[in-house]
C-alpha atoms as a PDB file:
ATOM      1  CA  UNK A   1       0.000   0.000   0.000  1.00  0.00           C
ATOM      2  CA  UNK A   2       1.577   3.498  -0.834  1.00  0.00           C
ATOM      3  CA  UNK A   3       1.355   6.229   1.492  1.00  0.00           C
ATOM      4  CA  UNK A   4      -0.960   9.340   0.640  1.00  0.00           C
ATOM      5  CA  UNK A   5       2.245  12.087   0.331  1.00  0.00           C
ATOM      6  CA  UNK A   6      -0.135  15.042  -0.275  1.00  0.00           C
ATOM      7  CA  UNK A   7      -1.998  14.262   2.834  1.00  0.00           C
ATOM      8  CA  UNK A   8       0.963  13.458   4.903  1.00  0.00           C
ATOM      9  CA  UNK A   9       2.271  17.082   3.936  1.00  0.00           C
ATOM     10  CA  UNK A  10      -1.151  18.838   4.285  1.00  0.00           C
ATOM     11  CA  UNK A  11      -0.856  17.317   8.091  1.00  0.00           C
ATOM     12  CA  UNK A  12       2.608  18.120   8.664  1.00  0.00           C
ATOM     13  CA  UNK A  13       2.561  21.675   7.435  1.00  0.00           C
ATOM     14  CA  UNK A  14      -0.808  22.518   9.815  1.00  0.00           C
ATOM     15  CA  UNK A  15       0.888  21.028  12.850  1.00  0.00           C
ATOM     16  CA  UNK A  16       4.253  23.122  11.734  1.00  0.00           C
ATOM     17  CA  UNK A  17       1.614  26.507  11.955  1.00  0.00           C
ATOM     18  CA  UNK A  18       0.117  25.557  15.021  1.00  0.00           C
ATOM     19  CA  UNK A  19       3.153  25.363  16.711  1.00  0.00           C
ATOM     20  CA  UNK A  20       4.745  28.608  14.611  1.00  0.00           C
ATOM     21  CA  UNK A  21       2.009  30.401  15.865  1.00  0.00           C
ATOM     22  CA  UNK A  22       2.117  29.642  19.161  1.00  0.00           C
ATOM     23  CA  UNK A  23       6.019  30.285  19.443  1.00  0.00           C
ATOM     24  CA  UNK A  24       5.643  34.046  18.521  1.00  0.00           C
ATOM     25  CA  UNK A  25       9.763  34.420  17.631  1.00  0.00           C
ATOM     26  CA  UNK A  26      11.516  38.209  17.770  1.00  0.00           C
ATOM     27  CA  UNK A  27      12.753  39.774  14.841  1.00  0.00           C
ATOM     28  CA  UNK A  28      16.602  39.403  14.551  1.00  0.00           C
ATOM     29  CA  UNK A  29      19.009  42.270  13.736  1.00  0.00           C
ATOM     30  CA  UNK A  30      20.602  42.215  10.126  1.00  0.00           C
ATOM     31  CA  UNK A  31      23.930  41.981   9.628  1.00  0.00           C
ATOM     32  CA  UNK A  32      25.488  44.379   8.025  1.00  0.00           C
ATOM     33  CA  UNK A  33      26.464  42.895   4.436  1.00  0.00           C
ATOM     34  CA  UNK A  34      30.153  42.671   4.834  1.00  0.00           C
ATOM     35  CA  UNK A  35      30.666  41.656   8.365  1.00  0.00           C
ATOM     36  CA  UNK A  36      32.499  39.093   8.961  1.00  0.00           C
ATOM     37  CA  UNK A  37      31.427  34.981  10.374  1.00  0.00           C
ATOM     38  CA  UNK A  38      32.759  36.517  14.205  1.00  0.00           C
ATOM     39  CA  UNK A  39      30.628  39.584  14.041  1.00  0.00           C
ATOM     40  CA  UNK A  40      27.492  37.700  12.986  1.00  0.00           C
ATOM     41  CA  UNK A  41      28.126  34.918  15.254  1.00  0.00           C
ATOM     42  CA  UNK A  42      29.009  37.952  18.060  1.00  0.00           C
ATOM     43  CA  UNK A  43      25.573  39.138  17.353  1.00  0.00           C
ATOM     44  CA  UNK A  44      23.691  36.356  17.314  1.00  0.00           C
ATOM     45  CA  UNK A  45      25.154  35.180  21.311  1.00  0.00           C
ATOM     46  CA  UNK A  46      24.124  38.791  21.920  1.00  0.00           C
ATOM     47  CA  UNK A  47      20.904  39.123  21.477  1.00  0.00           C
ATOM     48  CA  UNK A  48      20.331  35.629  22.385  1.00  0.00           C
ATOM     49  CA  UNK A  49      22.213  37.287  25.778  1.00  0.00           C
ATOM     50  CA  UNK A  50      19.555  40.208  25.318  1.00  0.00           C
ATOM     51  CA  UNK A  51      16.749  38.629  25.684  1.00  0.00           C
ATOM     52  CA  UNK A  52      17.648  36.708  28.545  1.00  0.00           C
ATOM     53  CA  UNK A  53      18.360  40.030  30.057  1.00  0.00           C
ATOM     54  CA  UNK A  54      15.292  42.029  29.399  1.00  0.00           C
ATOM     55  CA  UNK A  55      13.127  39.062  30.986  1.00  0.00           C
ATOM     56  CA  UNK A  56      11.991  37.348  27.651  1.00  0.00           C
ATOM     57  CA  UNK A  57      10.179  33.857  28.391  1.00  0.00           C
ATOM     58  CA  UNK A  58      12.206  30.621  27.237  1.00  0.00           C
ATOM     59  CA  UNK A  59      15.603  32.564  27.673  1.00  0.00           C
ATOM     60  CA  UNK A  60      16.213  31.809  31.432  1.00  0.00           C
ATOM     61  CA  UNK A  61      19.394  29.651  30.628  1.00  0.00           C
ATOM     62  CA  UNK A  62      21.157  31.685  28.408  1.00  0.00           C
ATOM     63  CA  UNK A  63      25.045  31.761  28.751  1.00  0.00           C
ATOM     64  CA  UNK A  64      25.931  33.551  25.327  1.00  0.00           C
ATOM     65  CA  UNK A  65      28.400  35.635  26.919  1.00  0.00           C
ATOM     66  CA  UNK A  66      32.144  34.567  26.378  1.00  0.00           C
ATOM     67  CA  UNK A  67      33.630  37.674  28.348  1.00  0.00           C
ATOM     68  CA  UNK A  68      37.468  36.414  27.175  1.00  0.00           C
ATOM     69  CA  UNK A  69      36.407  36.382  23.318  1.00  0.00           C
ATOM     70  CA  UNK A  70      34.595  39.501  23.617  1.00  0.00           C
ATOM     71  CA  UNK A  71      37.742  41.257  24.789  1.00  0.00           C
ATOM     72  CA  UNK A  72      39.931  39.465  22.527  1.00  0.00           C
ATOM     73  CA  UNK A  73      38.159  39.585  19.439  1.00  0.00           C
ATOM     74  CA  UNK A  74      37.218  42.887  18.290  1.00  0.00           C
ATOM     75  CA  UNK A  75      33.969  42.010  15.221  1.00  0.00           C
ATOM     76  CA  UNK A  76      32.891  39.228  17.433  1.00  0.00           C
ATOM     77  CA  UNK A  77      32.980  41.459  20.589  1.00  0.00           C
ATOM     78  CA  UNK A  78      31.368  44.727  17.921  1.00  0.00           C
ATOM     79  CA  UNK A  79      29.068  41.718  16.965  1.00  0.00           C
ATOM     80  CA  UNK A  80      28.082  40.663  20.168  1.00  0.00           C
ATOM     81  CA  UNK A  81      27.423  44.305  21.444  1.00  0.00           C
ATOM     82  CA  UNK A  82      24.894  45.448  18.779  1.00  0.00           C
ATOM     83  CA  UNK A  83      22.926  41.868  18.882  1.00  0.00           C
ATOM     84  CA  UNK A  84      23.097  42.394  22.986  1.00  0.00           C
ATOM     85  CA  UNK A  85      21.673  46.079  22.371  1.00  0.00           C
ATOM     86  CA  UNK A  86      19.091  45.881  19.940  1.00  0.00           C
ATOM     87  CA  UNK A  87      17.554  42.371  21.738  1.00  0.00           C
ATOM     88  CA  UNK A  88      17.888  44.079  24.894  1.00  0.00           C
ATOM     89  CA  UNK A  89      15.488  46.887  23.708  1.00  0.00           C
ATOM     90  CA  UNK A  90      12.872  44.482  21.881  1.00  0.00           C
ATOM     91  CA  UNK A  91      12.954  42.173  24.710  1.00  0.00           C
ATOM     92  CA  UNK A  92      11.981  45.298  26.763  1.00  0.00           C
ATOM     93  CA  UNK A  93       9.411  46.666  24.778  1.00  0.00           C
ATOM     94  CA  UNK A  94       7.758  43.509  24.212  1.00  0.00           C
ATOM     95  CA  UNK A  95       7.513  43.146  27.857  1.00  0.00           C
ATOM     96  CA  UNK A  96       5.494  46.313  27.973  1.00  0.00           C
ATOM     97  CA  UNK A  97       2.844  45.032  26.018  1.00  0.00           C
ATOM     98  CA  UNK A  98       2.324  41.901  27.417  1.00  0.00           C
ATOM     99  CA  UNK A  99      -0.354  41.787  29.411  1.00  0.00           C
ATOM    100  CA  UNK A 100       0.719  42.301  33.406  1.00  0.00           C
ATOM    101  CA  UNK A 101       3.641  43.593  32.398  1.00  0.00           C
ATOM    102  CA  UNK A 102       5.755  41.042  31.538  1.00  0.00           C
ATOM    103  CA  UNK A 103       6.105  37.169  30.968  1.00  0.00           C
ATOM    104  CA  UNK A 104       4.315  34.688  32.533  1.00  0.00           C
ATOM    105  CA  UNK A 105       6.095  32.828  35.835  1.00  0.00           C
ATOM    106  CA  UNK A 106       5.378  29.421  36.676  1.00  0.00           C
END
């Protein structure tokens, strides 16, 4: 018996939007077009750093912050900075429009 592929799909790709939609996931920073792998990889621990900062539910174990390589590498530590900065703000302001004032405890 051959499987039904186009019903297989339809029923993967409405449980895939069921759980996209209930994962609500923050915009991410753009690179600037030239920077290099350590500033995009700096910016992406950042903000990942960011969010855990400002409060951001599901970011409570974040350890994206490799003090030594900051100092020691200046695009990852440039990197790192901006992701840690603009994250840091949208984690905040999405805070302020949840409703009580921030995310939920359990």
């Amino acid at each position: 018996m051959r499987p039904n592929l186009g019903k297989n799909l339809a029923i993967m790709v409405f449980v895939g939007g069921v759980f996209a939609a209930c994962t609500p996931l923050p915009p991410f920073p753009a690179s600037p077009p030239d920077a290099s792998p350590a500033y995009r990889t700096g910016k992406f621990d950042g903000c990942e750093y960011g969010y855990m900062e400002a409060g951001r539910d599901h970011y409570s174990d974040i350890t994206f912050k490799d003090v030594k390589r900051i100092a020691e590498d200046a695009d990852y530590g440039e990197g790192w900075q901006f992701g840690f900065d603009m994250c840091f703000e949208e984690g905040s302001r999405y805070l302020d429009i949840m409703p009580g004032g921030g995310p939920s405890t359990p």
